[in-house]
Each structure stands twice: as structure tokens, then as C-alpha cells.
N, C-alpha and C. Protein backbone atom coordinates (compact mmCIF):
# COMPACT_ATOMS: atom_id res chain seq x y z
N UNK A 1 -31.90 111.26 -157.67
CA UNK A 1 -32.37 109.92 -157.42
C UNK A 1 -32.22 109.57 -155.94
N UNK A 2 -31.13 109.49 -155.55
CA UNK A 2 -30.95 109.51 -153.94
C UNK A 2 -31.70 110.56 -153.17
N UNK A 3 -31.71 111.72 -153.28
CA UNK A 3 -32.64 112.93 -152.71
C UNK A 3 -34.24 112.13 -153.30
N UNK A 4 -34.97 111.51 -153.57
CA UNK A 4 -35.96 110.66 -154.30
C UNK A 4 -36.13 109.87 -153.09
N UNK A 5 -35.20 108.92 -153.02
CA UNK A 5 -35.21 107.93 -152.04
C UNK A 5 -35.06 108.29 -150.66
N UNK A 6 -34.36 109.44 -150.13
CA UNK A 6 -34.01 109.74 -148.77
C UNK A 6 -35.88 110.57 -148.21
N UNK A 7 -36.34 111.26 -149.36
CA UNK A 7 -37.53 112.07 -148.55
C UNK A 7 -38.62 110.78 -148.71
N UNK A 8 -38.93 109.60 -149.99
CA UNK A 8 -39.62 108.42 -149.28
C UNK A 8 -39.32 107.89 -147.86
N UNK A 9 -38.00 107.77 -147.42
CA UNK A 9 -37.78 107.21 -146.67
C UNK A 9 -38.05 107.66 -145.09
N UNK A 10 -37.95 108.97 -145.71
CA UNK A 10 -38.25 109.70 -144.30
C UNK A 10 -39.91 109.94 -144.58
N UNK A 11 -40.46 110.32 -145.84
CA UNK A 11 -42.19 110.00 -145.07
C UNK A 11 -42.82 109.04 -144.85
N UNK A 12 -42.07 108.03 -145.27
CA UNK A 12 -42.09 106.34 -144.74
C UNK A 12 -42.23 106.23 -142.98
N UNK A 13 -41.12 107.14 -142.77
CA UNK A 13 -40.79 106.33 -141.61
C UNK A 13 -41.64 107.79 -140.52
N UNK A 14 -41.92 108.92 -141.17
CA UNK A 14 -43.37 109.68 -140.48
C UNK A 14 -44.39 108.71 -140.59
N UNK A 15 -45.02 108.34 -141.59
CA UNK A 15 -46.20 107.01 -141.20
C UNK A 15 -46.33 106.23 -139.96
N UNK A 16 -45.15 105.59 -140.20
CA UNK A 16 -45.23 104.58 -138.86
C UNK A 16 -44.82 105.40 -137.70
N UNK A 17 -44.31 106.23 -137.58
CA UNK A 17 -44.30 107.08 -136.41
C UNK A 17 -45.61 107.23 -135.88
N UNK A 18 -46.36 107.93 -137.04
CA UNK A 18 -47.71 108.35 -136.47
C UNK A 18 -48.73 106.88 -136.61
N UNK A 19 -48.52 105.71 -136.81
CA UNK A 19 -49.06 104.40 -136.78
C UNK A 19 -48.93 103.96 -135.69
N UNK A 20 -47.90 103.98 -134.97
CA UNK A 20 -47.22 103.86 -133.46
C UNK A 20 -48.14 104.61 -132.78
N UNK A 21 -47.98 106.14 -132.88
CA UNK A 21 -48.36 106.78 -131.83
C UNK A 21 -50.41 106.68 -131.79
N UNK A 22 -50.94 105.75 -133.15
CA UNK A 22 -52.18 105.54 -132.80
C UNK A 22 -52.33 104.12 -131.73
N UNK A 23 -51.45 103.22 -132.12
CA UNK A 23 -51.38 102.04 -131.47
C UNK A 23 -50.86 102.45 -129.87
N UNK A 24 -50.39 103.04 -129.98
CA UNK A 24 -50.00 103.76 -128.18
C UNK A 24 -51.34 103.97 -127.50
N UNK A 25 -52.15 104.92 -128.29
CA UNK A 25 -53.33 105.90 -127.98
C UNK A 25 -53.73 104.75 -127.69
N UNK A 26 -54.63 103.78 -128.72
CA UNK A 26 -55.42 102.65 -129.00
C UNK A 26 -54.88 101.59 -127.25
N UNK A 27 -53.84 101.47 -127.08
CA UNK A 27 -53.52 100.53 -126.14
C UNK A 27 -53.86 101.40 -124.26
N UNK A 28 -53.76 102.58 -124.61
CA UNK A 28 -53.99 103.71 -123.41
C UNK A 28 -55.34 103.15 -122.78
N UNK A 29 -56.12 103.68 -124.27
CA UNK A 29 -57.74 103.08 -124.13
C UNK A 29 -58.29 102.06 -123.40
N UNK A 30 -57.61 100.98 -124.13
CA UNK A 30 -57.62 99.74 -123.77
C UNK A 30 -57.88 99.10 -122.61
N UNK A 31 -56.66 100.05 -122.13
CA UNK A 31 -56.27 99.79 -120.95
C UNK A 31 -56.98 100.20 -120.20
N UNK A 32 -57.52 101.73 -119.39
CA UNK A 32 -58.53 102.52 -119.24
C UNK A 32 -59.70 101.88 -119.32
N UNK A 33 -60.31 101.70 -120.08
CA UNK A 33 -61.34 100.72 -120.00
C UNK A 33 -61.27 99.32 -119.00
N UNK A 34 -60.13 98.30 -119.45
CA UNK A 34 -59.85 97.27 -118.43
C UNK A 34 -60.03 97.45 -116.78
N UNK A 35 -59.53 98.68 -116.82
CA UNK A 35 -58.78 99.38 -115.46
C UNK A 35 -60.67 99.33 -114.72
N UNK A 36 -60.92 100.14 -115.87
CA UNK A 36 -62.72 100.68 -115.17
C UNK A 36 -63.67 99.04 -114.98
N UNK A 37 -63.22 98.36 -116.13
CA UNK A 37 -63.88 96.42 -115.49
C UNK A 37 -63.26 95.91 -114.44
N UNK A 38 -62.08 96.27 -113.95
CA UNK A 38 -61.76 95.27 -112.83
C UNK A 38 -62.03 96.36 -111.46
N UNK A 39 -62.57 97.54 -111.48
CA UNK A 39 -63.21 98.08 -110.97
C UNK A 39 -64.54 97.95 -110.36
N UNK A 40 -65.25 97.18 -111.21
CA UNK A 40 -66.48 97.51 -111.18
C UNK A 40 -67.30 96.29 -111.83
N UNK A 41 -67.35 95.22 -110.94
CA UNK A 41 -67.04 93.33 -111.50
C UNK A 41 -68.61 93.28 -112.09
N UNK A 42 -69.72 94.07 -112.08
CA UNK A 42 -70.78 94.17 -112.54
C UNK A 42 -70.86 94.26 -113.83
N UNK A 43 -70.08 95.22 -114.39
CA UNK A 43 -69.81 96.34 -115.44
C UNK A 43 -69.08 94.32 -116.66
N UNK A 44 -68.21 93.62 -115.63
CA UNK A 44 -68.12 92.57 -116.57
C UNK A 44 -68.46 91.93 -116.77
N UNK A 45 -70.27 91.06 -115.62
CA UNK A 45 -70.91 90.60 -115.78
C UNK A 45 -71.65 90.68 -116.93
N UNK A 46 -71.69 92.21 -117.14
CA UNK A 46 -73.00 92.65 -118.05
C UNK A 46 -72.39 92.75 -119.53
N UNK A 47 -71.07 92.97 -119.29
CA UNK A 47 -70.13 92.91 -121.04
C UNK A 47 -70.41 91.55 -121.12
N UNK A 48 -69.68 90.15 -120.50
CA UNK A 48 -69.98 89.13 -120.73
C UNK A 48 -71.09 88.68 -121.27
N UNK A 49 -72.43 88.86 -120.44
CA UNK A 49 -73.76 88.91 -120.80
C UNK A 49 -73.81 89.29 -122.49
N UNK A 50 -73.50 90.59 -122.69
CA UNK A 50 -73.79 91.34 -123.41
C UNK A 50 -73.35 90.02 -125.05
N UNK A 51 -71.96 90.01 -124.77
CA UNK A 51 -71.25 89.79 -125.79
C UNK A 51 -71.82 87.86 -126.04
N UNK A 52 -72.33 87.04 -125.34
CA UNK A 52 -73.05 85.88 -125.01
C UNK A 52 -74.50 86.06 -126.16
N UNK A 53 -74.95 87.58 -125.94
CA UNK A 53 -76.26 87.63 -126.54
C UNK A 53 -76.00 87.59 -127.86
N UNK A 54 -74.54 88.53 -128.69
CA UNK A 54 -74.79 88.78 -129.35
C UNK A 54 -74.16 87.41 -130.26
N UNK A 55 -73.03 86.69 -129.92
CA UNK A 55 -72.77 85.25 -130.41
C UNK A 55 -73.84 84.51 -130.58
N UNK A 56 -74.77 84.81 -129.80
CA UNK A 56 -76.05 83.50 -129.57
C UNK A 56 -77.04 83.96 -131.00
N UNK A 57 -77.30 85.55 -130.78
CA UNK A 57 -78.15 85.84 -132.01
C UNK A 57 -77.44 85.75 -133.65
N UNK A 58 -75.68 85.85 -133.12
CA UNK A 58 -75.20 85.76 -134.66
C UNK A 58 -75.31 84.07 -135.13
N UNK A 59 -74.62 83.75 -134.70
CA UNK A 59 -75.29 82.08 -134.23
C UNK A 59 -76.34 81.42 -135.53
N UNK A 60 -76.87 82.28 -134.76
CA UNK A 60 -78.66 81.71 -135.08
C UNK A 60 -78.80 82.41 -136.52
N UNK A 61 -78.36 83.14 -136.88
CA UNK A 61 -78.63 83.90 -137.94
C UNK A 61 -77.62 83.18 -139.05
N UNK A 62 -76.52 82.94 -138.73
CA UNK A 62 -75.96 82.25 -139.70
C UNK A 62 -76.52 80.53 -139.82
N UNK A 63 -77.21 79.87 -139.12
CA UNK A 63 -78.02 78.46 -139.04
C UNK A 63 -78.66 79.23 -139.95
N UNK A 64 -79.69 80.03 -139.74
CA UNK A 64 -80.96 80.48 -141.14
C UNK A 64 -80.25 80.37 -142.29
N UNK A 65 -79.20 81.03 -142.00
CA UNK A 65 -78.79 81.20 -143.39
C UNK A 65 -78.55 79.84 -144.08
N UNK A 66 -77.85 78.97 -143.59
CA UNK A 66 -77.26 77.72 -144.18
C UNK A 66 -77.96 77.45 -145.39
N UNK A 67 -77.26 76.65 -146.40
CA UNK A 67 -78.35 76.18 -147.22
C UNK A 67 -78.67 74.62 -146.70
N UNK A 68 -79.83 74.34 -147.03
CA UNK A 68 -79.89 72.81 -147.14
C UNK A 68 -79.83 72.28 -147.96
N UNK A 69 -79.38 70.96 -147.47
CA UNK A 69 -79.06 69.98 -148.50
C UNK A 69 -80.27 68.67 -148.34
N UNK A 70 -81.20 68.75 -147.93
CA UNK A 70 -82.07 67.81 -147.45
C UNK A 70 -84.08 68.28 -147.87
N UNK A 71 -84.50 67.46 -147.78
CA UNK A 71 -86.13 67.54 -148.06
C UNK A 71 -86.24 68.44 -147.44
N UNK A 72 -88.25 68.39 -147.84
CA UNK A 72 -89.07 69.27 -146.73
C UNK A 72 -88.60 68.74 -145.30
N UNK A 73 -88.33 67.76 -144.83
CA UNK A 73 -88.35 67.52 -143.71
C UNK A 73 -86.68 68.06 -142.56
N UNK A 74 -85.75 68.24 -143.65
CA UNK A 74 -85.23 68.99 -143.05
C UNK A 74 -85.24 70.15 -142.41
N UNK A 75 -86.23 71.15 -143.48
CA UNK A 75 -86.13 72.59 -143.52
C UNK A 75 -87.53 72.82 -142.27
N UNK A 76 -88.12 72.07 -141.83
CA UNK A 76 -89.02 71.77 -140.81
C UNK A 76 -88.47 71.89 -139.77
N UNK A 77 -87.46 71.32 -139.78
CA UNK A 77 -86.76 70.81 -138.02
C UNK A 77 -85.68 71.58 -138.02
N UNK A 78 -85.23 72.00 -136.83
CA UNK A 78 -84.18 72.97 -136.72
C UNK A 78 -83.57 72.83 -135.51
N UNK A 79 -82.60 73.45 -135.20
CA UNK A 79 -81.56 72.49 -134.30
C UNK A 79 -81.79 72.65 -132.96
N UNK A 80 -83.32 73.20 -132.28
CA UNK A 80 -83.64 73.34 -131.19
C UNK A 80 -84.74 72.36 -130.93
N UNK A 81 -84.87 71.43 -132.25
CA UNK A 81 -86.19 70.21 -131.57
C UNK A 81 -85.76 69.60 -130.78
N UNK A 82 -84.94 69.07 -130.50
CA UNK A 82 -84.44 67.99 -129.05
C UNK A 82 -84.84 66.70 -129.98
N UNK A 83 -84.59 66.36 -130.77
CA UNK A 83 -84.41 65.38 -131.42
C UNK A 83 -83.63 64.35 -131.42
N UNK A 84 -82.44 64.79 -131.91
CA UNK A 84 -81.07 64.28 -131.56
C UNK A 84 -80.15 65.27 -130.65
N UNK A 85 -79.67 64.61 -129.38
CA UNK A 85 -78.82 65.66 -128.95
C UNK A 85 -77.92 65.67 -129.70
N UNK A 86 -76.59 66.18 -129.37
CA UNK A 86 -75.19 66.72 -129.83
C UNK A 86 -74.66 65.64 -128.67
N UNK A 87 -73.63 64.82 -129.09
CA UNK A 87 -73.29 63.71 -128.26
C UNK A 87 -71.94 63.96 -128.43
N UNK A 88 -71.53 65.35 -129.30
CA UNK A 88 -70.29 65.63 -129.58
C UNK A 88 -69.03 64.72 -130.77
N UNK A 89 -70.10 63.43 -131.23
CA UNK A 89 -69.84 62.04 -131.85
C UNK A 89 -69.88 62.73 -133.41
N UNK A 90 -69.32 61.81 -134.30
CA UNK A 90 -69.77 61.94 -135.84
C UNK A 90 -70.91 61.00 -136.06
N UNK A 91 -72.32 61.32 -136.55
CA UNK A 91 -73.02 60.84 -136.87
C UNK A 91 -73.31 59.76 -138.58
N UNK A 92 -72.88 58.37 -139.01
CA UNK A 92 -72.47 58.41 -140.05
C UNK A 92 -74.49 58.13 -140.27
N UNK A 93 -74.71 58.66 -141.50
CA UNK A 93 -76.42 58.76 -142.38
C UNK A 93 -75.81 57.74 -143.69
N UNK A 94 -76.40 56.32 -143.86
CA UNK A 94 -76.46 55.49 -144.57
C UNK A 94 -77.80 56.50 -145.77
N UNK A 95 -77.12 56.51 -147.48
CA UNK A 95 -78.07 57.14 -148.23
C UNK A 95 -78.21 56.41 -149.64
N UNK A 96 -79.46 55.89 -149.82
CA UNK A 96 -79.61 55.01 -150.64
C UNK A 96 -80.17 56.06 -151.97
């Protein structure tokens, strides 16, 4: 029972050894990479860029998705008419 518990314990504690030594690797990378952006201030223009496009298109893709809760006239208008800006306010809708 103890010989049971001592070889869990020790391939327990091989796991996180080798869990560590990916999180080491993983942070090397990391780093390496960083090292090559503050290198090369273009290289973060264009990640920035990059990562801007892809928030903007996920964005937009989850708005499609939404469901509505409103008429035809909701599903018409979409949040690029310039209708109402965003005033950053709560808008209260009186509904009879």
C-alpha cells in the first residue's frame, strides 16, 4: 500500500516536472518572439493591425449572430446606420 502511494507520488511529481519544463520552453518562446518585436517596431505595428482586424471581424460576426428581439424594422438597421450614436448613456425605450 505505501510502495502504491510512493511510485504515484513520484509519477505525480514526473508530470509536473515535465509541465514545468513545457512552461519554461513556452516562456523561452515568448520571450524570443518579444525580443524580435521590440526589435523591429514595424513587425508591432502590423501584429497590432493584425490583431484590430481580427476583433473588428469577430465583432461583427457575433452582432449577426445576436438574436433579435424586435420587428422587421430592427433586423433592417444595424449598428453602422448612424442613427443613434453611442453617447455611452443608458437609453430607457418606453413599450406599450
Amino acid at each position: 500500500m505505501a510502495a502504491e502511494r510512493d511510485d504515484l507520488a513520484h509519477k505525480g511529481l514526473e508530470h509536473l516536472q515535465a509541465a514545468a519544463r513545457e512552461v519554461i520552453q513556452a516562456t523561452r518562446t515568448l520571450l524570443d518572439a518579444a525580443e524580435e518585436l521590440v526589435e523591429d517596431p514595424t513587425a508591432v505595428q502590423d501584429l497590432v493591425g493584425n490583431l484590430a482586424t481580427v476583433a473588428s471581424a469577430a465583432a461583427a460576426r457575433m452582432r449577426a449572430a445576436m438574436p433579435h428581439d424586435g420587428g422587421d424594422a430592427d433586423r433592417d438597421s444595424g449598428p453602422d446606420d448612424g442613427d443613434d450614436p453611442d453617447d455611452g448613456r443608458v437609453h430607457r425605450i418606453q413599450v406599450s
